[in-house]
Protein backbone atom coordinates (compact mmCIF):
# COMPACT_ATOMS: atom_id res chain seq x y z
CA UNK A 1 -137.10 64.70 -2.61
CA UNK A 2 -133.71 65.74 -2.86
CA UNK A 3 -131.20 69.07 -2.13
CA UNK A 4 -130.82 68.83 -5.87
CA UNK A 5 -133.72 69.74 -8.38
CA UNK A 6 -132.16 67.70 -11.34
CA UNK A 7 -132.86 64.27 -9.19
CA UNK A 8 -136.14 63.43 -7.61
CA UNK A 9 -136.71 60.49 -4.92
CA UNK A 10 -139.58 58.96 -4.00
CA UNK A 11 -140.74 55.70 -2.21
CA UNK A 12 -143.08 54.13 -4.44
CA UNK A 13 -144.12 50.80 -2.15
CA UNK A 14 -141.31 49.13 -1.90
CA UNK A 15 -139.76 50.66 -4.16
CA UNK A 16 -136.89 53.64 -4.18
CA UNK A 17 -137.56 55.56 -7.50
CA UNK A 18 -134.40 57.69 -8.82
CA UNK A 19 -135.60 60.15 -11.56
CA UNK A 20 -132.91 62.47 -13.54
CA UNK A 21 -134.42 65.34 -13.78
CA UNK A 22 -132.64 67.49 -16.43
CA UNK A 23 -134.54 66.53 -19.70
CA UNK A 24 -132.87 70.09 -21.86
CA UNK A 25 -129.47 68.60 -20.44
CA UNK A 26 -130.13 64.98 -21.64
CA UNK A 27 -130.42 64.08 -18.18
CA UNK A 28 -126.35 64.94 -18.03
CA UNK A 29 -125.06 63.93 -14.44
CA UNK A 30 -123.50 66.82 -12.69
CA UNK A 31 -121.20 65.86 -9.53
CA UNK A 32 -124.28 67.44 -7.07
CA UNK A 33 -126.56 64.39 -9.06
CA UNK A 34 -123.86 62.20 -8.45
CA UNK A 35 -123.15 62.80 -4.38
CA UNK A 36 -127.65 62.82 -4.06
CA UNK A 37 -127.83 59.55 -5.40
CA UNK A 38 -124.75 58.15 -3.82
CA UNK A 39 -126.24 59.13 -0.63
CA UNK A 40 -129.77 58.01 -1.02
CA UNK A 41 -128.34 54.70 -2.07
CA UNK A 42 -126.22 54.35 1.44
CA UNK A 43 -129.63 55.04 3.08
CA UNK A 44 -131.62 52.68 0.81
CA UNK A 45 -129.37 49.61 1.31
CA UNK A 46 -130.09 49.83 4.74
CA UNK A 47 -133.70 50.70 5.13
CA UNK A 48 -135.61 47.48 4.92
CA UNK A 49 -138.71 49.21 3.67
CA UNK A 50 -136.80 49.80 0.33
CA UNK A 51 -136.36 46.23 -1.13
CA UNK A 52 -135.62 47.64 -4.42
CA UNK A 53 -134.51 50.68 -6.59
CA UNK A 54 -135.73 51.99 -10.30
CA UNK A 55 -133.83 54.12 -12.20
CA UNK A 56 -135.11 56.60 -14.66
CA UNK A 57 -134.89 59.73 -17.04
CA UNK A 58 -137.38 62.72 -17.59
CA UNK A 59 -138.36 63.62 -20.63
CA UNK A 60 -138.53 62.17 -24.58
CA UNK A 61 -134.96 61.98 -25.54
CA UNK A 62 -132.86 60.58 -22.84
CA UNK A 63 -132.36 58.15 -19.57
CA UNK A 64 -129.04 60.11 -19.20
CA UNK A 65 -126.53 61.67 -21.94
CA UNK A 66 -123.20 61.00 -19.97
CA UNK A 67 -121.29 63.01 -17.42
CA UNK A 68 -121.51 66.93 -17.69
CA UNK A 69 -118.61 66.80 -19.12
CA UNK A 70 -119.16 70.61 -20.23
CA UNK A 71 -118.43 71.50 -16.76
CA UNK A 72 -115.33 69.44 -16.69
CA UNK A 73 -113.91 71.06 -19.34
CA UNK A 74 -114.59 74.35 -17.98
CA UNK A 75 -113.12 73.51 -14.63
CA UNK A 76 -109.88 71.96 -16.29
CA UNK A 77 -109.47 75.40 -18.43
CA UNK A 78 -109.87 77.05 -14.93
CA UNK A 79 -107.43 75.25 -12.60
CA UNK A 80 -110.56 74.18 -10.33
CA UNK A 81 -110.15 70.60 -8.37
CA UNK A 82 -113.57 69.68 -9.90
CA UNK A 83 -111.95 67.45 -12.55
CA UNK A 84 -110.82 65.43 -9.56
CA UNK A 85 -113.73 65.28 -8.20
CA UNK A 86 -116.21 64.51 -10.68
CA UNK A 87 -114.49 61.50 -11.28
CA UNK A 88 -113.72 60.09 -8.18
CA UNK A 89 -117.09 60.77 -6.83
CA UNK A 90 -118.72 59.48 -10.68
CA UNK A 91 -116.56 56.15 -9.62
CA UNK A 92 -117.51 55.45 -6.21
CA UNK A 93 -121.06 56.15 -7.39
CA UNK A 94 -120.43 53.19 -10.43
CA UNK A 95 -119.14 51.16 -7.27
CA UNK A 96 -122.08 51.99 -5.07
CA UNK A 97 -124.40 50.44 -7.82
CA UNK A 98 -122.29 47.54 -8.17
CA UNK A 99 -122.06 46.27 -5.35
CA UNK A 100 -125.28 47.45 -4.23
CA UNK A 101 -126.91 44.55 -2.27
CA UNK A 102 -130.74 44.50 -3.91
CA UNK A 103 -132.47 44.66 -7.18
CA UNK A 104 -131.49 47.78 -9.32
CA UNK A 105 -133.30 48.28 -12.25
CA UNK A 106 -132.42 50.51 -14.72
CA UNK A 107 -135.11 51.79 -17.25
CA UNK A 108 -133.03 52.32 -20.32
CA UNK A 109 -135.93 54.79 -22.42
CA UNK A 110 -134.07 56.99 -24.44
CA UNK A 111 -130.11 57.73 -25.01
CA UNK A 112 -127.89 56.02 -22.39
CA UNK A 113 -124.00 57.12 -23.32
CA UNK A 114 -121.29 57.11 -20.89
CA UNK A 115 -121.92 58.11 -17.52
CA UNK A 116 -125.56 56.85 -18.18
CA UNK A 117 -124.29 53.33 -18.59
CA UNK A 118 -122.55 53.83 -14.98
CA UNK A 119 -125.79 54.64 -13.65
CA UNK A 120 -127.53 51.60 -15.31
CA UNK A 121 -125.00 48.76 -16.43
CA UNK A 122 -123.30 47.67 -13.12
CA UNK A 123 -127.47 47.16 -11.53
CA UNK A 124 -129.00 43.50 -11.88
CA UNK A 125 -131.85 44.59 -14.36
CA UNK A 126 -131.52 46.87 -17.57
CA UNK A 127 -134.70 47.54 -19.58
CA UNK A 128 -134.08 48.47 -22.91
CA UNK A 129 -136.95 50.01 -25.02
CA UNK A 130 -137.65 50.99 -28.59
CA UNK A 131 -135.98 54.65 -27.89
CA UNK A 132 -132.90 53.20 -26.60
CA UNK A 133 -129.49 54.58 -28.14
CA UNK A 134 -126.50 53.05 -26.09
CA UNK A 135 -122.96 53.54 -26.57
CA UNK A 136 -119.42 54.27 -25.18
CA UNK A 137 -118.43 57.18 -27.56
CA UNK A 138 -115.29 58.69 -25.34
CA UNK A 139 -112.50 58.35 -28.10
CA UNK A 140 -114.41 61.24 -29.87
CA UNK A 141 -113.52 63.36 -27.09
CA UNK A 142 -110.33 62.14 -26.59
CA UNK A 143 -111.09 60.27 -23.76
CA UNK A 144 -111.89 56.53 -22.93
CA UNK A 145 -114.79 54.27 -21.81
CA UNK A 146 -114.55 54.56 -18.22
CA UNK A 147 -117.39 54.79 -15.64
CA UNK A 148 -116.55 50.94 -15.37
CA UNK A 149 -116.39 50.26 -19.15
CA UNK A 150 -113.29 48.78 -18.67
CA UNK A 151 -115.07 46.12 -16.67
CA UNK A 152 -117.98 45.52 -18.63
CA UNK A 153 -116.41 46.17 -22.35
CA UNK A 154 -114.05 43.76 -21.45
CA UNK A 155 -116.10 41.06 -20.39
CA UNK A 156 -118.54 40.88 -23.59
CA UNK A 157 -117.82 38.46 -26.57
CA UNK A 158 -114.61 38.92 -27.59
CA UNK A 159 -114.23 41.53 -29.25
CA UNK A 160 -117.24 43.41 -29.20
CA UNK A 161 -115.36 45.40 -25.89
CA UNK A 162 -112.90 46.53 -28.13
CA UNK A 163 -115.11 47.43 -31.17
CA UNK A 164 -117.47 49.58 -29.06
CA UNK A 165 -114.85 51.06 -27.05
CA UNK A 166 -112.94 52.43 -30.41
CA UNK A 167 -116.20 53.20 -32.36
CA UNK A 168 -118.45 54.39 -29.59
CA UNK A 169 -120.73 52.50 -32.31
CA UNK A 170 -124.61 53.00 -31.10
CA UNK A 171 -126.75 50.03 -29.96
CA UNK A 172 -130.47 49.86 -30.49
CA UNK A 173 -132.77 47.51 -28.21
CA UNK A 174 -131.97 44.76 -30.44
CA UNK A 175 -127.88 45.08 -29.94
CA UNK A 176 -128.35 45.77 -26.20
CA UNK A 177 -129.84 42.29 -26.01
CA UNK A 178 -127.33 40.71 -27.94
CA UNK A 179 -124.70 41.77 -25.90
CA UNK A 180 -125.90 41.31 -22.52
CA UNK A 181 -125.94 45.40 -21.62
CA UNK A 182 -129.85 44.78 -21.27
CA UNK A 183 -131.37 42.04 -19.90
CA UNK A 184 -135.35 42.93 -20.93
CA UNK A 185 -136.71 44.67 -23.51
CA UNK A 186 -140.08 46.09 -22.81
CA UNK A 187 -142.10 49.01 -24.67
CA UNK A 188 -141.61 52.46 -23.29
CA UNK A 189 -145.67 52.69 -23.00
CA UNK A 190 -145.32 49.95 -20.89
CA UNK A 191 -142.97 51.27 -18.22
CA UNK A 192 -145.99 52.96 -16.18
CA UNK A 193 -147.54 49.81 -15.38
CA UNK A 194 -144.78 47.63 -14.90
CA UNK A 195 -143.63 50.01 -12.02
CA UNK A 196 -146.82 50.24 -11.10
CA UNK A 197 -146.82 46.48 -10.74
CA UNK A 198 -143.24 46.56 -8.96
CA UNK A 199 -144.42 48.90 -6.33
CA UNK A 200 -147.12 46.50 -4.78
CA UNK A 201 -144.96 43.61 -4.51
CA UNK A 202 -145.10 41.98 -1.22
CA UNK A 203 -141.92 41.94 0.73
CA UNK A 204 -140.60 38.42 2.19
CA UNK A 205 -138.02 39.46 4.34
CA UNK A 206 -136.87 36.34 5.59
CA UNK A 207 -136.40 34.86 2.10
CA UNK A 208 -135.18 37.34 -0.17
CA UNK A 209 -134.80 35.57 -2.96
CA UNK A 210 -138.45 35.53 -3.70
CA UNK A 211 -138.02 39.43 -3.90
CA UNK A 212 -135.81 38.85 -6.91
CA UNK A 213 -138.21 35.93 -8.33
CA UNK A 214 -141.28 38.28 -8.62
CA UNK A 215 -139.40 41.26 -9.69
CA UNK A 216 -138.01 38.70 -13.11
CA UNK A 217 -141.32 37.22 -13.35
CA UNK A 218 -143.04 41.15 -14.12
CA UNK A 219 -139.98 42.33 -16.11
CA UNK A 220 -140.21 39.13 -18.18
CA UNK A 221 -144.25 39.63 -18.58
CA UNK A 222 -143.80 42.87 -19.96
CA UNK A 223 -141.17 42.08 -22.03
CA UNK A 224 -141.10 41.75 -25.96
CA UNK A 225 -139.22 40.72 -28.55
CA UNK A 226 -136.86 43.98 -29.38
CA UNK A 227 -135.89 42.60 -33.17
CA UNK A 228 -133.15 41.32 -35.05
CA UNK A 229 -129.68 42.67 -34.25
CA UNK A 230 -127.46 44.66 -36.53
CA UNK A 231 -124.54 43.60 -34.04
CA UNK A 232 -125.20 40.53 -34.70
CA UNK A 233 -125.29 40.78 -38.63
CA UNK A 234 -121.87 42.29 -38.42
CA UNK A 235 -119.97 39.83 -35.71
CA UNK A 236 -118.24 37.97 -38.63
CA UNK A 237 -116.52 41.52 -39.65
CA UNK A 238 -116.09 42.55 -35.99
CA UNK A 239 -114.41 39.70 -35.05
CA UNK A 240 -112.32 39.98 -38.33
CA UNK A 241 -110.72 42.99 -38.18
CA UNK A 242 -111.28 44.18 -34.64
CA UNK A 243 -109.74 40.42 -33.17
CA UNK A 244 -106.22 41.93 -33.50
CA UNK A 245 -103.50 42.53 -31.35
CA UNK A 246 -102.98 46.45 -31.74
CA UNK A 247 -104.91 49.89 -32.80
CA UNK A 248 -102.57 49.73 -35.94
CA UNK A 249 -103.48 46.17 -36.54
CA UNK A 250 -106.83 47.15 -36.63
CA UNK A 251 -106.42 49.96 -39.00
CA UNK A 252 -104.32 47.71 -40.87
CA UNK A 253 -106.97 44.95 -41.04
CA UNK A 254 -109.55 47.56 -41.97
CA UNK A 255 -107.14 49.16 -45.10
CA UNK A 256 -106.74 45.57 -46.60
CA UNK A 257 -110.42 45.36 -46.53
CA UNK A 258 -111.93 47.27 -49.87
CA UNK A 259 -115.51 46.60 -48.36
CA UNK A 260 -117.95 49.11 -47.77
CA UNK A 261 -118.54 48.19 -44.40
CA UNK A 262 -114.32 47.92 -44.16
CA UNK A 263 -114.63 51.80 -45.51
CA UNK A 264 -117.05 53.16 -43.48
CA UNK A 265 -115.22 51.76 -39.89
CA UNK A 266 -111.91 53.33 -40.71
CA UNK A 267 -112.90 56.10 -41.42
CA UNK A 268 -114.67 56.51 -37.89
CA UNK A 269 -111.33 55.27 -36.48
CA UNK A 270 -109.83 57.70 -38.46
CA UNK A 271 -111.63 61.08 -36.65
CA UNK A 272 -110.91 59.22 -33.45
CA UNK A 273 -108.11 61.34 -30.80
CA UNK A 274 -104.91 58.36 -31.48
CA UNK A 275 -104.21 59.00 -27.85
CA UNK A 276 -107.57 57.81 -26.88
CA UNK A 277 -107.50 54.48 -29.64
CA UNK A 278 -104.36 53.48 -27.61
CA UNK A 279 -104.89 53.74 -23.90
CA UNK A 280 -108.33 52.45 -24.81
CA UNK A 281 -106.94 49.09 -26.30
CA UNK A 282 -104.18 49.02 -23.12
CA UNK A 283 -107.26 49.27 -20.49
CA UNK A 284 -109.33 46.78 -22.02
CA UNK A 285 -106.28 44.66 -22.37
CA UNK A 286 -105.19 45.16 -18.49
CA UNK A 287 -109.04 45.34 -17.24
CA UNK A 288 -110.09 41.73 -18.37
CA UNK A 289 -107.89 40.46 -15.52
CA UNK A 290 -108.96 42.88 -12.89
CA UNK A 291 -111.91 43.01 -10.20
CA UNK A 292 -114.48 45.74 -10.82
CA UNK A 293 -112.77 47.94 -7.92
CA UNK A 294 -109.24 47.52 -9.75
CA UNK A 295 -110.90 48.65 -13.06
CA UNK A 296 -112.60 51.36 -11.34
CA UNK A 297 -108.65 52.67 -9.49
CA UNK A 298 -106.98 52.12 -13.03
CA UNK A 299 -110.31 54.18 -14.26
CA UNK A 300 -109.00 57.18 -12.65
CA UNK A 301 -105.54 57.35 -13.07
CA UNK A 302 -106.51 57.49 -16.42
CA UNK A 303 -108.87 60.51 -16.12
CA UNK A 304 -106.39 62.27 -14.42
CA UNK A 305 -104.08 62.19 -17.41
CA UNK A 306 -106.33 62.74 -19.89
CA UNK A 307 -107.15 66.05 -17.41
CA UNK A 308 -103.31 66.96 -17.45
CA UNK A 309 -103.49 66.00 -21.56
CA UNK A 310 -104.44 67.93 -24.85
CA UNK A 311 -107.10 65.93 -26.37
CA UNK A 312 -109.81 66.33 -23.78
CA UNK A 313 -109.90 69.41 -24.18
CA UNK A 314 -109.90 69.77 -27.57
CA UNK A 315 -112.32 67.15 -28.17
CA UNK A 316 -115.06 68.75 -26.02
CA UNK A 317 -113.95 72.08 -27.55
CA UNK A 318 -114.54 70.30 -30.84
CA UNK A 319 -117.98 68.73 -30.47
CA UNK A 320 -119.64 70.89 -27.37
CA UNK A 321 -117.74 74.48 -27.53
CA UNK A 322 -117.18 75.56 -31.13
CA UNK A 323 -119.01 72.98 -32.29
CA UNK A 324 -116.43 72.44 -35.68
CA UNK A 325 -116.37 68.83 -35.19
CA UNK A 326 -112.65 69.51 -36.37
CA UNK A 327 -110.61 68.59 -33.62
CA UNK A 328 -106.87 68.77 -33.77
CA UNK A 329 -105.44 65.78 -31.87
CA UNK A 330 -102.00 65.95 -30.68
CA UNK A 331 -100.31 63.43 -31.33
CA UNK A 332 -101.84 63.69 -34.45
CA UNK A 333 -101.38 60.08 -35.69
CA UNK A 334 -101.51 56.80 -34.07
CA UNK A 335 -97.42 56.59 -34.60
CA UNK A 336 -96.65 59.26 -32.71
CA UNK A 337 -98.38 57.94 -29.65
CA UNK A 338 -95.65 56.36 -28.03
CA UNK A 339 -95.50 53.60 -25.52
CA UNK A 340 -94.33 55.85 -22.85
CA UNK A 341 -97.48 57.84 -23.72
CA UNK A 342 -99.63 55.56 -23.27
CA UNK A 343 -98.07 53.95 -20.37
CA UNK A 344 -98.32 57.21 -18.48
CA UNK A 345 -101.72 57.06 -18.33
CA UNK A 346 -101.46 54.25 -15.83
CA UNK A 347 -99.29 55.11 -13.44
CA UNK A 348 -100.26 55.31 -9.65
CA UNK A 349 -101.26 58.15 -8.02
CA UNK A 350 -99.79 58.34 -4.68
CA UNK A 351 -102.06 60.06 -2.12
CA UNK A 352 -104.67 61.31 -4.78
CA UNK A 353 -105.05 57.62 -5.23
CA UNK A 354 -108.92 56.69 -5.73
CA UNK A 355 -109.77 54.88 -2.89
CA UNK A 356 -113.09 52.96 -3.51
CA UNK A 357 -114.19 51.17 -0.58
């Protein structure tokens, strides 16, 4: 067990099971969540009697919501230091799973939006089920994909990054696949077996790779097919208008277009913060020639201007305050986000500098 009552930890076998525990929250990580598991996992990687870690949510709805970003808000309109460090401890966590040296697997069975893909996407294995809802939906906050979405955005088929990372368009099992964010796709009735199946693996400690072997070999037993993908359907469009090289050129692309499905995506990018549809674009742009720990230091400069920013703030006060889903973004049109704006969000730190390792 843990200090914290929204995680639980248990040793199942050989197995370190991570449960959010905060179903009527969506499983939303606060910074307490986030230093528990960044802890256990320094312990875990090196206890040998742990060989590998599952990840999961409580409750019918959710694996994990995001980042309480609620509380960030709160703390911003106070003065309080937490919107530091949420995020730098939210990062080093997304680091910790990374680079974490034996299987993760990530039980995707339910919603899995922002800070929920940091907790799953960077591990080897992510099981997708017929509940899963994934996306990157920061630009309706005025915010960006960050918790390493930088990294991983930029790295799918071009440009699916770019399309989620404007849209914060949801995935189903199906897309998940498609785009390599899940790697299995297994039935949420079947999840209680196949831990229980992971649990009594045998450990081979002098040849590890068998660990890995037996853990693919039950995923892929389990597994099913999720489906045809809507992503999929759509890549001809995608790749149309979302292949350009600017937000405007985008919008532009999407104007010319008198299609429904044309309609329908402007309009999305439309309600979108303008602030957020730039720096957005610029990180993917700079992040698909940068290591993860790069992505993850250029990650938080960013949050820390969006914390000294408007549209934060008025996004969450939008969508989780007042709940008028009538934000008023400032600038209020992509035109009047300069390059000096946008730029800003970039700069170095100095001694408040993420450090990672």
């Amino acid at each position: 067990m843990s200090g914290d009552p929204n995680i639980l930890f248990e040793q199942q076998g050989s197995i370190g099971m991570v449960t959010l525990d905060r179903p009527k929250a969506l499983n939303a990580l606060t910074l307490e969540m986030i230093e528990a598991l960044h802890a256990k996992l320094e312990e875990w990687r090196e206890d040998a009697a742990a060989q590998a870690v599952i990840i999961q949510g409580t409750g019918p709805k959710a694996f994990c919501a995001g980042g309480d970003v609620r509380a960030v808000y709160e703390a911003g309109c106070e003065g309080s230091d937490l919107t530091q460090r949420f995020f730098r401890e939210e990062y080093k966590l997304n680091r910790a799973i990374k680079h974490f040296p034996k299987p993760f697997i990530a039980l995707l069975d339910g919603i899995t939006m922002g800070g929920g893909m940091g907790v799953s996407v960077h591990g080897r294995y992510r099981v997708a089920t017929e509940k899963t809802i994934m996306a990157m939906p920061e630009t309706a906050i005025g915010f960006f994909p960050d918790v390493g979405g930088s990294y991983f955005l930029s790295r799918l088929q071009e440009p699916l990054g770019l399309y989620l990372a404007l849209t914060g368009a949801r995935l189903d099992a199906a897309d998940a696949l498609y785009t390599g964010l899940a790697t299995h796709y297994i039935a949420s009735d079947r999840l209680v077996d196949t831990i229980r199946e992971l649990a009594v693996l045998d450990i081979v400690e002098d040849e590890p790779w068998t660990w890995d072997a037996k853990i693919s070999e039950i995923l892929e037993r389990h597994s099913d097919v999720a489906g045809e993908s809507g992503l999929a359907k759509d890549i001809r469009d995608i790749s149309r208008h979302f292949g350009q090289n600017s937000v405007s050129a985008v919008l532009h692309s999407l104007r010319e277009d008198s299609s429904e499905w044309a309609s329908e995506h402007l309009e999305i990018l439309q309600k979108r913060s303008p602030t957020s549809l730039a720096i957005s674009f610029e990180e993917l742009q700079r992040a698909a020639n940068l290591d993860f720990d790069s992505c993850m230091r250029m990650e938080y400069r960013m949050s820390q201007a969006c914390m000294a920013g408007h549209d934060f703030y008025e996004g969450i006060r939008a969508v989780l305050v007042d709940k008028d889903h009538a934000p008023k973004w400032s600038p209020a049109t992509l035109d009047e986000v300069t390059r000096e704006v946008v730029q800003a969000h970039f700069h170095a730190l100095g001694e408040s500098e993420l450090v990672v390792a």
